[in-house]
Protein backbone atom coordinates (compact mmCIF):
# COMPACT_ATOMS: atom_id res chain seq x y z
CA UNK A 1 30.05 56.21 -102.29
CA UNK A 2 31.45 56.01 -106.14
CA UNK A 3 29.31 55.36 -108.85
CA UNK A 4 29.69 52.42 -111.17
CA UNK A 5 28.01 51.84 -114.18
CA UNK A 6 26.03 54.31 -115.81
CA UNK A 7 26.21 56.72 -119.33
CA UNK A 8 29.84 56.41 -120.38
CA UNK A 9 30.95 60.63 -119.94
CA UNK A 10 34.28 62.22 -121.49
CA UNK A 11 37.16 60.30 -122.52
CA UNK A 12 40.18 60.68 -119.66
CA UNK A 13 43.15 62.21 -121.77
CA UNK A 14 46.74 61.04 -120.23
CA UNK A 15 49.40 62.98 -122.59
CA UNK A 16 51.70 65.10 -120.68
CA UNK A 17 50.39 68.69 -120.16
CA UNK A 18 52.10 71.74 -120.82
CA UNK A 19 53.49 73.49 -117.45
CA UNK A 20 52.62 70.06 -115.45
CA UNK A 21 55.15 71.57 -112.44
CA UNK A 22 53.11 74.88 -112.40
CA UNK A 23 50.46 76.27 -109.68
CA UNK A 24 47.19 75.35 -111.91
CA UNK A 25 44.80 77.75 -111.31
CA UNK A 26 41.06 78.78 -112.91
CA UNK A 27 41.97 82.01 -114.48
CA UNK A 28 45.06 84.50 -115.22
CA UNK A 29 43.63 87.47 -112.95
CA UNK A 30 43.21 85.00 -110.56
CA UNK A 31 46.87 84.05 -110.82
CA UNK A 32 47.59 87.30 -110.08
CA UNK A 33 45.56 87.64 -107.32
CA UNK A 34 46.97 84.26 -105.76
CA UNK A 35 50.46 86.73 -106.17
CA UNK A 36 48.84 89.93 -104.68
CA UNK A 37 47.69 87.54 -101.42
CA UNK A 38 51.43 85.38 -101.28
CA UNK A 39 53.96 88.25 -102.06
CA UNK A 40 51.46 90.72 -99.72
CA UNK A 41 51.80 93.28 -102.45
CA UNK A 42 50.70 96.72 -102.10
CA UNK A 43 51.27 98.48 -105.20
CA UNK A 44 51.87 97.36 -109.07
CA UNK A 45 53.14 99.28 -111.75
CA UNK A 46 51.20 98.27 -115.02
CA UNK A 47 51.82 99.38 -118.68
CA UNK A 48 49.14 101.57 -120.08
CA UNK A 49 48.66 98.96 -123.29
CA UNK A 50 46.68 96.27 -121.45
CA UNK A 51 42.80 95.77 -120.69
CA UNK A 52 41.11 96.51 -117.73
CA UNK A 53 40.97 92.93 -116.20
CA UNK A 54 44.50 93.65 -114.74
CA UNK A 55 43.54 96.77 -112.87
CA UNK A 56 40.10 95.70 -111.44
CA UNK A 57 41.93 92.43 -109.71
CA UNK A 58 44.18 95.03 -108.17
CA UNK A 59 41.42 97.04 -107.37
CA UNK A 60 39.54 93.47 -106.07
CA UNK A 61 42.70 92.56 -103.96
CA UNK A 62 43.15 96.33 -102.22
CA UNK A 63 46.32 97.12 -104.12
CA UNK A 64 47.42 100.16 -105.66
CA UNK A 65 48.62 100.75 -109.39
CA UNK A 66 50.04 103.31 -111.59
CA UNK A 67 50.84 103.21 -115.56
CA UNK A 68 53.74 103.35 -117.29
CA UNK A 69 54.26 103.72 -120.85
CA UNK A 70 55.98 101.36 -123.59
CA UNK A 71 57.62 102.10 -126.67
CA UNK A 72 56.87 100.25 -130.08
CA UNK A 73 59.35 97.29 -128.56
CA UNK A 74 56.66 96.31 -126.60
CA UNK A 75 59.55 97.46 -123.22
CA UNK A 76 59.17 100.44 -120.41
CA UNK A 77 60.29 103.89 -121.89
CA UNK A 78 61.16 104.65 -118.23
CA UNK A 79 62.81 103.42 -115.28
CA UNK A 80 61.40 102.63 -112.23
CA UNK A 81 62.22 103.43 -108.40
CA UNK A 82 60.38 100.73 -106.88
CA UNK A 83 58.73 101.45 -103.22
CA UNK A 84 58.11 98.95 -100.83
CA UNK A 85 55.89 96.57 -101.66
CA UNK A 86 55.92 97.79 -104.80
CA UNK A 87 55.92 95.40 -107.98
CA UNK A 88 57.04 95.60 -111.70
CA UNK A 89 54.39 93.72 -113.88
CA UNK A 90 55.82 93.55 -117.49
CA UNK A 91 53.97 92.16 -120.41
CA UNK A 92 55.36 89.65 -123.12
CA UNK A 93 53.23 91.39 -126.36
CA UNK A 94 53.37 88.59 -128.85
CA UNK A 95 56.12 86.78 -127.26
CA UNK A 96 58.59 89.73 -128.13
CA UNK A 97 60.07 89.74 -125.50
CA UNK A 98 63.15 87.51 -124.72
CA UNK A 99 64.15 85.94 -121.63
CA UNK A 100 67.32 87.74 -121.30
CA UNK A 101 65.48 90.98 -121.77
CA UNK A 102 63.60 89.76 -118.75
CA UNK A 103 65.90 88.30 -117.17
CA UNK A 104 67.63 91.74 -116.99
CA UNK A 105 64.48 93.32 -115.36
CA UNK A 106 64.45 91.10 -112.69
CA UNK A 107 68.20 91.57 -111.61
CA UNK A 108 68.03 95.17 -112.14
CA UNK A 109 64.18 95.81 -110.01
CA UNK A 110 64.11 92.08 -108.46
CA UNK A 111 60.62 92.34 -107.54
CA UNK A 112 58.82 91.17 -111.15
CA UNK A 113 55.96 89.71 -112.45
CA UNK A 114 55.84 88.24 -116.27
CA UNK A 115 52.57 87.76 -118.28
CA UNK A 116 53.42 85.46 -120.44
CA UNK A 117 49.42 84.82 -121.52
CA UNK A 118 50.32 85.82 -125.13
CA UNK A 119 53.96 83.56 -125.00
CA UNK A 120 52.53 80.11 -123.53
CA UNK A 121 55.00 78.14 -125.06
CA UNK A 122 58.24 80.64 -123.34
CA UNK A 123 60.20 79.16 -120.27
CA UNK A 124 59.65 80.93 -117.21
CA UNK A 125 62.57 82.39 -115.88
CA UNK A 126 63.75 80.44 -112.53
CA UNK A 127 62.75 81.96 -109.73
CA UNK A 128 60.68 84.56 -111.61
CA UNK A 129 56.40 84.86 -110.67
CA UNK A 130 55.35 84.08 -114.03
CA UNK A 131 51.87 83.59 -115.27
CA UNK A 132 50.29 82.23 -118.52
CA UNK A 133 46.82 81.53 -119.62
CA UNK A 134 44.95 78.66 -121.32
CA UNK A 135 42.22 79.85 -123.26
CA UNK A 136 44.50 81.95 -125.88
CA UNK A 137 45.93 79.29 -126.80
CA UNK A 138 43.75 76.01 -126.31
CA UNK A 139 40.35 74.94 -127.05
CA UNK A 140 39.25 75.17 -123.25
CA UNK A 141 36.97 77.54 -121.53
CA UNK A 142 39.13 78.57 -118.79
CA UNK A 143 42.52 77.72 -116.68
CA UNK A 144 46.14 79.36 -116.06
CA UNK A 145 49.52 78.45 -114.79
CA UNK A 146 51.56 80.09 -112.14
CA UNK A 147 55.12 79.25 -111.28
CA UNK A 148 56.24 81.07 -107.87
CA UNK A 149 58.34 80.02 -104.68
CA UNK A 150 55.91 82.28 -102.33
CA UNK A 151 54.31 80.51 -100.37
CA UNK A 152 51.25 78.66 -100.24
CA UNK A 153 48.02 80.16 -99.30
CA UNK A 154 46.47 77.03 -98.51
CA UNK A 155 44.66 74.17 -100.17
CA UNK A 156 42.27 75.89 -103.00
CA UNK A 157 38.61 74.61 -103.81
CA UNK A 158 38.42 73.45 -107.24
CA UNK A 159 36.34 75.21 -109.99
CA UNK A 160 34.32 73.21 -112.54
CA UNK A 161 33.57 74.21 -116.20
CA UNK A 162 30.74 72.29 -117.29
CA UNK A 163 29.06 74.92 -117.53
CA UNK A 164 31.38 76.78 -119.56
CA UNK A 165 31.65 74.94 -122.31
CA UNK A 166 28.76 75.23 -124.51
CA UNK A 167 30.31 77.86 -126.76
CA UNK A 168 33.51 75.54 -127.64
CA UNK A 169 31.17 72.92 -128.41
CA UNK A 170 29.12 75.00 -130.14
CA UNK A 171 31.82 76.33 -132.17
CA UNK A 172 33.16 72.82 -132.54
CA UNK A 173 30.10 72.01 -134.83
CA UNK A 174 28.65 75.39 -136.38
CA UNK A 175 30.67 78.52 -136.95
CA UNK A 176 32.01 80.72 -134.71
CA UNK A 177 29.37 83.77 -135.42
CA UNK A 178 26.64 81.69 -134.41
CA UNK A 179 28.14 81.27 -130.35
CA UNK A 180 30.47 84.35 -129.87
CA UNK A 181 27.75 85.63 -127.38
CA UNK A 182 28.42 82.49 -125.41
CA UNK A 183 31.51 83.37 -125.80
CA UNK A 184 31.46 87.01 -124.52
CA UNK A 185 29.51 85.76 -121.77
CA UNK A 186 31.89 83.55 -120.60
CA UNK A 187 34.62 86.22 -120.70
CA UNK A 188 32.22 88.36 -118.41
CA UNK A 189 32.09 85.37 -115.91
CA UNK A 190 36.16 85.50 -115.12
CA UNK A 191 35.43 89.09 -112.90
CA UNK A 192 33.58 87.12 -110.51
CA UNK A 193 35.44 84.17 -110.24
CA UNK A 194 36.92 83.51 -106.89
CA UNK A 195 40.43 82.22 -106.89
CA UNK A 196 40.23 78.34 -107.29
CA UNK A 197 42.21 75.81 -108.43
CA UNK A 198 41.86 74.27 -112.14
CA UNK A 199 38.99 72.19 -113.18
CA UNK A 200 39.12 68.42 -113.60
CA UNK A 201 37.28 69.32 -117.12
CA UNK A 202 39.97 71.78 -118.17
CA UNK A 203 42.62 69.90 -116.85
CA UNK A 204 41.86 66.75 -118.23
CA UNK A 205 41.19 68.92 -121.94
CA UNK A 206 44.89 70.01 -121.18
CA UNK A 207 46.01 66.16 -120.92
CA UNK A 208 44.90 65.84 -124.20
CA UNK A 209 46.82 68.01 -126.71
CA UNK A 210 49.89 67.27 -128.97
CA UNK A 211 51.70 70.72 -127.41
CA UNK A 212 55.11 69.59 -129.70
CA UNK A 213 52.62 70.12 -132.88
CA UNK A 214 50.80 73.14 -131.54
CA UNK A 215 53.69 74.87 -130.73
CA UNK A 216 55.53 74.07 -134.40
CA UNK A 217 52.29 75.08 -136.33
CA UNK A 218 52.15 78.18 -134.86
CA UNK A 219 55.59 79.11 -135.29
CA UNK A 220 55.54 77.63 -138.77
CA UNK A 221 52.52 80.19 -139.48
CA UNK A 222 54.32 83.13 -137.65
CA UNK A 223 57.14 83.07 -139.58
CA UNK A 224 55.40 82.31 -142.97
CA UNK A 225 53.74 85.70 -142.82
CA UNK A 226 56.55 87.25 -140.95
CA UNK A 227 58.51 86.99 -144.03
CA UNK A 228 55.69 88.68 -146.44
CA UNK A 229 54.88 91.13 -144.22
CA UNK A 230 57.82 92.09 -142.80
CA UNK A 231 59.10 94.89 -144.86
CA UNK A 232 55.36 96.86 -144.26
CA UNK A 233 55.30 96.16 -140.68
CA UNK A 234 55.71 99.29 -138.88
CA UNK A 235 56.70 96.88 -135.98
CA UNK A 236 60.54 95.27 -135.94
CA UNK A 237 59.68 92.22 -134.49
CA UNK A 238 62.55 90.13 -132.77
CA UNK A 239 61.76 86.80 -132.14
CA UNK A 240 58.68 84.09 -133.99
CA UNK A 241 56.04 84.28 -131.84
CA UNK A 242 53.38 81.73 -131.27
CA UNK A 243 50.74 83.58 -129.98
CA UNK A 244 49.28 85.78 -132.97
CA UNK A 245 51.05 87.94 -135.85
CA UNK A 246 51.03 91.45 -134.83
CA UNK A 247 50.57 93.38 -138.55
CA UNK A 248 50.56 97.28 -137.75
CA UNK A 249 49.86 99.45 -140.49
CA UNK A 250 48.98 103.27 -140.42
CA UNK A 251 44.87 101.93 -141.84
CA UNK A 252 45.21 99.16 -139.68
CA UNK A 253 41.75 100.07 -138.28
CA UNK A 254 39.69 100.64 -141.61
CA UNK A 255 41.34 97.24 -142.62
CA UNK A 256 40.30 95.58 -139.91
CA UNK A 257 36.32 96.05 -140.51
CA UNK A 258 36.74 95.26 -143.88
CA UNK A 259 38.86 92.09 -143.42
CA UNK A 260 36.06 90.88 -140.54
CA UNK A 261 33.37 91.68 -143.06
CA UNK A 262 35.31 88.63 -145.27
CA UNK A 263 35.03 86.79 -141.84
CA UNK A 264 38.67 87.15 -141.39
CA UNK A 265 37.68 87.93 -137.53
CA UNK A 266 40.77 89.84 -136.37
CA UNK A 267 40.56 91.67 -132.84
CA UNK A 268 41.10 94.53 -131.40
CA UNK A 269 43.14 93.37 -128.16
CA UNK A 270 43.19 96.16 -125.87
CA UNK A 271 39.88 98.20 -126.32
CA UNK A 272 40.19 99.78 -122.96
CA UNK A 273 44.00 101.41 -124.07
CA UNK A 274 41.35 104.20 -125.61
CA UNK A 275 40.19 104.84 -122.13
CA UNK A 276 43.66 104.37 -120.36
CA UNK A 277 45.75 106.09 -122.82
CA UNK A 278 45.94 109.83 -125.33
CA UNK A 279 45.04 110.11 -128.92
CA UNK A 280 48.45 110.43 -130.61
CA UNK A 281 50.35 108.08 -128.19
CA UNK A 282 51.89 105.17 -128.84
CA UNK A 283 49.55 102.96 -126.73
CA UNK A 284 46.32 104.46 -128.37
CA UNK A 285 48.10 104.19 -132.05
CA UNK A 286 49.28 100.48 -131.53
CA UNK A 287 45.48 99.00 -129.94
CA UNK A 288 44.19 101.42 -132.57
CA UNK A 289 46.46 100.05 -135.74
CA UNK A 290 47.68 96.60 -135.01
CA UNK A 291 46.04 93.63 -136.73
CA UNK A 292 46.42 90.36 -134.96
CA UNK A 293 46.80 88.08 -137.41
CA UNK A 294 45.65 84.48 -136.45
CA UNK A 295 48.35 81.91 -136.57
CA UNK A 296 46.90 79.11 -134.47
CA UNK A 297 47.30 75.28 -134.67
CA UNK A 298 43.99 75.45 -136.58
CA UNK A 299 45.56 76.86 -139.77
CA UNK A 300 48.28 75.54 -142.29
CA UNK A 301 50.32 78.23 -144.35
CA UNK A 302 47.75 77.38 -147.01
CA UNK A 303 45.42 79.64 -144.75
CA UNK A 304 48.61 82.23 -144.41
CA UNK A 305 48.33 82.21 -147.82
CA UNK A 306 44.45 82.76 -148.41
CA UNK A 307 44.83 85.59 -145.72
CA UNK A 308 47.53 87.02 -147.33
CA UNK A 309 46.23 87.43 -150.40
CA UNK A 310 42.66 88.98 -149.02
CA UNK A 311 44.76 91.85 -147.16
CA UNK A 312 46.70 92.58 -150.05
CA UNK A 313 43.40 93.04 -152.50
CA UNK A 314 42.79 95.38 -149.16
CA UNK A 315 45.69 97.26 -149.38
């Protein structure tokens, strides 16, 4: 029976979402464990700069992986002879990565899978798997999109967030500080997730954003400090990103303690790259080196600018 009546809950959000035509799923392993199942895949070649999530859903799903290496471009340094069954997954770092450089991977090895988690905003390539995540770019505590033709594994059960949420809220009122445990711990949670579809909560979050004005803020933000930063960058960056501003400088590490000791809170992405990779290569320098700069919907240049001018008494 329905209920009527009762303690009003959340307000129902109706704006058009972002990636309404895509698979909506709970998480972006899970996405690419939908693709593992569908495309009955039996091996993946993953680049070495990446965390670990990627490699334990492949060792969840029984499929085999081996590394490859990219070059300061964020592309492959090497080609790739492609067994059966065997997959490319390529990375879009900071939404470098243009869809005719992709487009060219997928004519030349035809079996591809984009991450687009850090290049939300990016239109997937027809006929391309491509994935994307939620929670790098949106105030919600879980949720991805999948576009693929394979076909359906069946009717998913849904997930639900409630539970989740506490350390958005709690962020929402206090400062961030005070709930990044909650916010760890919800990370932790996505491991164990089964594969489900997206939650009513998340979905309906989704429903409720401005994406137009998200996606002009952080491109407004990218290329303010892509234009003061751009002559120390040891990166050549080739396209306004919108996900954060990657910054890598040869102290990027000792900078980046000292800049989240001003609660400037910048990340180190890929902690597991020190595991995966060599001292002295050009995975271990970048996770090592690179300071993500926050450009998010959040902040106006006027924040750019307050950054700007804390790294520079820095430097």
């Amino acid at each position: 029976m329905r209920e009527i009546g009762g303690y009003i809950e959340l307000e129902r959000f109706s704006l058009p979402m972002l990636h309404e035509g895509a698979l909506a799923l709970n998480s972006g392993r899970n996405a690419l464990a939908y693709l593992i199942r569908t495309r009955e895949i039996k091996k993946l070649r993953l680049p070495r700069f990446l965390c670990d999530s990627v490699p334990k859903v492949c060792e969840r799903e029984g499929a085999a992986y081996t590394l490859y290496d990219i070059g300061r471009d964020f592309l492959p340094v090497q080609d790739f002879d492609l067994g059966e069954g065997e997959w490319l997954y390529l990375v879009n770092y900071y939404s470098q990565l243009s869809n005719e450089q992709l487009t060219a991977f997928a004519e030349r090895y035809g079996r591809v899978i984009v991450d687009n988690a850090q290049s939300c905003f990016q239109k997937p390539l027809p006929g391309v798997d491509t994935l994307c995540t939620c929670r790098k770019y949106f105030g919600v505590p879980d949720g991805a999109f999948l576009y693929t033709d394979a076909a359906p594994i069946g009717e998913l059960p849904r997930d639900e967030s409630f539970s989740r949420m506490g350390f958005l809220l709690g962020r929402f009122e206090r400062t961030a500080n005070e709930f990044y445990g909650d916010f760890r711990a919800n990370e932790e949670r996505f491991e164990a997730l089964p594969v489900m579809a997206m939650s009513r909560l998340t979905r309906n979050l989704l429903h409720g954003i401005d994406y137009a004005a998200v996606e002009r803020r952080r491109r407004e933000n990218f290329s303010y400090l892509h234009e003061r930063l751009k002559d120390r960058n040891g990166l050549t960056l080739h396209q306004t990103g919108t996900f954060m501003y990657p910054l890598l400088l040869d102290n990027g590490k000792a900078l980046r303690k000292k800049l989240q000791a001003g609660k400037i809170y910048i990340p180190t992405l890929w902690p597991d790259v020190f595991q995966m990779s060599e001292p002295g290569s050009t995975e271990y320098a970048m996770a090592e080196n690179i300071l993500p700069l926050p450009i998010d919907q959040r902040y106006t240049t006027e924040d750019m600018a307050y950054m700007l001018d804390r790294l520079e008494q820095l430097l």
